[in-house]
N, C-alpha and C. Protein backbone atom coordinates (compact mmCIF):
# COMPACT_ATOMS: atom_id res chain seq x y z
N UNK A 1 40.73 -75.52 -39.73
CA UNK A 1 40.69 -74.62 -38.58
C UNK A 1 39.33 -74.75 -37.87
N UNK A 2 39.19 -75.06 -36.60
CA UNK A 2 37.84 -74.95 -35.87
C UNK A 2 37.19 -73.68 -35.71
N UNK A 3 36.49 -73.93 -35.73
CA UNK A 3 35.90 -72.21 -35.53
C UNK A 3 35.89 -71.68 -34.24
N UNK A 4 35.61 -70.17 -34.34
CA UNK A 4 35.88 -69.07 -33.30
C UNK A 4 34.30 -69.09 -32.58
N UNK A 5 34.63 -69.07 -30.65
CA UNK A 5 33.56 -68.83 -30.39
C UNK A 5 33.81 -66.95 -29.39
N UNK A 6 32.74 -66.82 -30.03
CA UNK A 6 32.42 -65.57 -29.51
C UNK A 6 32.24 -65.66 -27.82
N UNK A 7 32.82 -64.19 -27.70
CA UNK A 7 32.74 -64.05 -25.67
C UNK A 7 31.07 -63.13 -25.66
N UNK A 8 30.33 -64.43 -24.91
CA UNK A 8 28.97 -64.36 -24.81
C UNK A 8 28.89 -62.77 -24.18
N UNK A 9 29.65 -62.25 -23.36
CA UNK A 9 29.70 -60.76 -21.95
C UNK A 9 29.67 -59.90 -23.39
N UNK A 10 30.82 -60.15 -24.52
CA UNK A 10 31.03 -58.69 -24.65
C UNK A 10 29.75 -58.69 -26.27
N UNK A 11 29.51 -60.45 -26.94
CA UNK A 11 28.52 -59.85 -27.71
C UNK A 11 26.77 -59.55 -26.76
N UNK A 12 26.68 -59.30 -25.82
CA UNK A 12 25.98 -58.52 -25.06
C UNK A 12 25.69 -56.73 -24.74
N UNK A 13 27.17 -56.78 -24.68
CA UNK A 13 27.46 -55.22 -24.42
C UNK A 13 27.56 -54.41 -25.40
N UNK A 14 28.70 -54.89 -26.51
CA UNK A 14 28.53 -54.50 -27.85
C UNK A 14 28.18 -54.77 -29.33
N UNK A 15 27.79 -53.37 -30.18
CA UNK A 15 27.08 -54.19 -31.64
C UNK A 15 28.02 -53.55 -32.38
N UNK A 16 28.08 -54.29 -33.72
CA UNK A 16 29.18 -53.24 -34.91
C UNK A 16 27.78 -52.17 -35.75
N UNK A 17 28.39 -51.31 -35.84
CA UNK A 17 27.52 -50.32 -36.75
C UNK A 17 27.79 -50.19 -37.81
N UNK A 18 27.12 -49.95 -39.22
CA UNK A 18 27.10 -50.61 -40.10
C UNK A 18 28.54 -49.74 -41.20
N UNK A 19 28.79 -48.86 -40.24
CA UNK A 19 30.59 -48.33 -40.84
C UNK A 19 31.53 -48.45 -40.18
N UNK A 20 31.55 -49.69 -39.31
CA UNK A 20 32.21 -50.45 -38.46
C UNK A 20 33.32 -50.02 -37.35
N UNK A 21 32.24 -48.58 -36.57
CA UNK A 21 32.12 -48.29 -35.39
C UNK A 21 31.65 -49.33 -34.83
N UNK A 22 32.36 -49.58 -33.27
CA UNK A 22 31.49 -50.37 -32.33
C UNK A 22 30.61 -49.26 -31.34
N UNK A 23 29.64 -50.22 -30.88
CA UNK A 23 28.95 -49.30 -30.54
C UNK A 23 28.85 -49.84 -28.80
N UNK A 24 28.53 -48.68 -28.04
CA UNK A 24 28.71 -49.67 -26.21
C UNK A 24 27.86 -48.89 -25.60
N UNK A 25 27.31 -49.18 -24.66
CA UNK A 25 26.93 -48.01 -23.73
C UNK A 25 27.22 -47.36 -22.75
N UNK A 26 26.55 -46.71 -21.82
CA UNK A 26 27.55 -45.72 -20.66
C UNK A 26 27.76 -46.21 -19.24
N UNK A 27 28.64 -45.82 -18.65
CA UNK A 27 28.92 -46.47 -17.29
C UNK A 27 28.30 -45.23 -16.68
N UNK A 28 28.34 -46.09 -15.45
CA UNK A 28 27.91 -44.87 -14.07
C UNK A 28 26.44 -44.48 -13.92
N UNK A 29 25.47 -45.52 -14.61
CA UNK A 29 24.61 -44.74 -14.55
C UNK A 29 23.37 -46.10 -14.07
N UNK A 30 24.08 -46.73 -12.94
CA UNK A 30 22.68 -48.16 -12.60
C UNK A 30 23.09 -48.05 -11.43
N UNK A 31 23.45 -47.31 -10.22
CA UNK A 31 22.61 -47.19 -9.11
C UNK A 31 23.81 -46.40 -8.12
N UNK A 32 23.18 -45.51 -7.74
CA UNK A 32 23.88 -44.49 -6.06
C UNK A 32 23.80 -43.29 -7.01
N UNK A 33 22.60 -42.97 -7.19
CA UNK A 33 21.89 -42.35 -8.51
C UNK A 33 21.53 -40.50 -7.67
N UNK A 34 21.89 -40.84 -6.14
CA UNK A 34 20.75 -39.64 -5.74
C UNK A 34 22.07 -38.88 -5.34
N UNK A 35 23.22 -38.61 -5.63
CA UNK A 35 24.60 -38.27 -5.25
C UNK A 35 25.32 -37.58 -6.18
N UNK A 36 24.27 -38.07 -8.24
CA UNK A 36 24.91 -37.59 -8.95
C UNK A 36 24.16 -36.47 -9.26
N UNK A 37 24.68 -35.54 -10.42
CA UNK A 37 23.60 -34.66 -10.42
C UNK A 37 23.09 -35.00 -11.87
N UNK A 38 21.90 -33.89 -11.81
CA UNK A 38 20.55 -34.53 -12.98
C UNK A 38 21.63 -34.28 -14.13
N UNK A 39 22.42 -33.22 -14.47
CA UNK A 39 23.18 -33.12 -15.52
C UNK A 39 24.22 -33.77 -16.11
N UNK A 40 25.09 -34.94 -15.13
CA UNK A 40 25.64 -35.85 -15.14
C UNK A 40 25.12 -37.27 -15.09
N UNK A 41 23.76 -37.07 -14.85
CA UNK A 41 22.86 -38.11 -15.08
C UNK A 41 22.44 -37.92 -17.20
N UNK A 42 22.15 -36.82 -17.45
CA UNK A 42 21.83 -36.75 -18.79
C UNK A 42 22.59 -36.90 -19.59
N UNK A 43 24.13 -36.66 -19.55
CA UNK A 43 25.11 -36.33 -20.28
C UNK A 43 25.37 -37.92 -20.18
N UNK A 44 25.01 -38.77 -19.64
CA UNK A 44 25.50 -40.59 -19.55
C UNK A 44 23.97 -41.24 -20.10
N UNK A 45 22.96 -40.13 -20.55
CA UNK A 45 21.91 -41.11 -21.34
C UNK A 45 22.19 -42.11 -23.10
N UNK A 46 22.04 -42.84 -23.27
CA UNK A 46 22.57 -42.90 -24.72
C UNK A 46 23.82 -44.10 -24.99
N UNK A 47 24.37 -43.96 -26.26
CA UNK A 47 24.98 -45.14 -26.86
C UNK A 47 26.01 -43.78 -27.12
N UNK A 48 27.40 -44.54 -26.71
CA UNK A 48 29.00 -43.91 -27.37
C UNK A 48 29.67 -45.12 -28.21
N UNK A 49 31.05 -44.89 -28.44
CA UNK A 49 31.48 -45.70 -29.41
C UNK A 49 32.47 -45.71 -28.59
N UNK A 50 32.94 -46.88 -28.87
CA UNK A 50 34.47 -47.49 -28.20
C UNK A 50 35.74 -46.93 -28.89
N UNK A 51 36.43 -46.40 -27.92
CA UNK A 51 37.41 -45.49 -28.37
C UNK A 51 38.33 -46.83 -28.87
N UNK A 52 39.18 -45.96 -30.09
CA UNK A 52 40.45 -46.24 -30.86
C UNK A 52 41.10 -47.26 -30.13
N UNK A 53 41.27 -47.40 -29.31
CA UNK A 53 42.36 -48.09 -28.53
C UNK A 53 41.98 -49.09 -28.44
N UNK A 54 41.02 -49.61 -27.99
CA UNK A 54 40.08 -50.63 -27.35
C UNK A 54 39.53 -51.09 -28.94
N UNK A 55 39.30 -50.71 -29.62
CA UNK A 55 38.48 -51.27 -31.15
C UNK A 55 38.92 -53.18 -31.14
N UNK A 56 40.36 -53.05 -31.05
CA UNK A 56 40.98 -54.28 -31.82
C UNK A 56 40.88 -55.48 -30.64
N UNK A 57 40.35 -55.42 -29.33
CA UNK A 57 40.27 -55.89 -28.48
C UNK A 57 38.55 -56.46 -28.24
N UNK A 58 38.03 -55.43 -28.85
CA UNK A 58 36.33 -56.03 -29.14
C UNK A 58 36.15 -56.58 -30.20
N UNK A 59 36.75 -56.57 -31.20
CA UNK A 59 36.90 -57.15 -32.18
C UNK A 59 37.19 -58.29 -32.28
N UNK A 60 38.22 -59.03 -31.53
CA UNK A 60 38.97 -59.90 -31.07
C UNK A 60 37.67 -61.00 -30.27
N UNK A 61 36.93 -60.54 -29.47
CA UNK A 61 35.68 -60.98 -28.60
C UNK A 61 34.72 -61.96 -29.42
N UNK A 62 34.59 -60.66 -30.70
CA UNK A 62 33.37 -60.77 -31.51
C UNK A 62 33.91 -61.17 -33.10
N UNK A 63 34.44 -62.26 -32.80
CA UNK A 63 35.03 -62.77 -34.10
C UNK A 63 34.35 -62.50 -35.79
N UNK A 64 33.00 -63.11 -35.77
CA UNK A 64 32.15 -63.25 -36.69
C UNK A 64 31.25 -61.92 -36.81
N UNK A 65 31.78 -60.35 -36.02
CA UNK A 65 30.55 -59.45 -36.14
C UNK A 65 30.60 -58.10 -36.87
């Protein structure tokens, strides 16, 4: 079997955590910045986890991770 190459975009975006949550970060928050408010600006600071649905599809990306 040849080996699997990884999709360069998504091992960028996401990492596995070491109880094999993926881990991603937040949208909405790199520019037309003066429209949102400061509290919807804070509540998108930070690292979330890729919901259930989506798991087996990043997984799929990130063969070896």
């Amino acid at each position: 079997m040849p080996k699997l190459k990884t999709k360069r975009s998504a091992a960028k975006r996401f990492k596995i955590r070491s109880g094999g949550s993926i881990k991603r970060s937040q949208a909405f928050k790199r520019h037309i910045l003066t429209k949102k408010t400061t509290k919807n600006k804070r509540h998108l600071r930070g690292t979330a986890e890729v919901h259930a649905t989506d798991k087996q599809h990043v997984r799929a990306m990130l063969p070896y991770a």
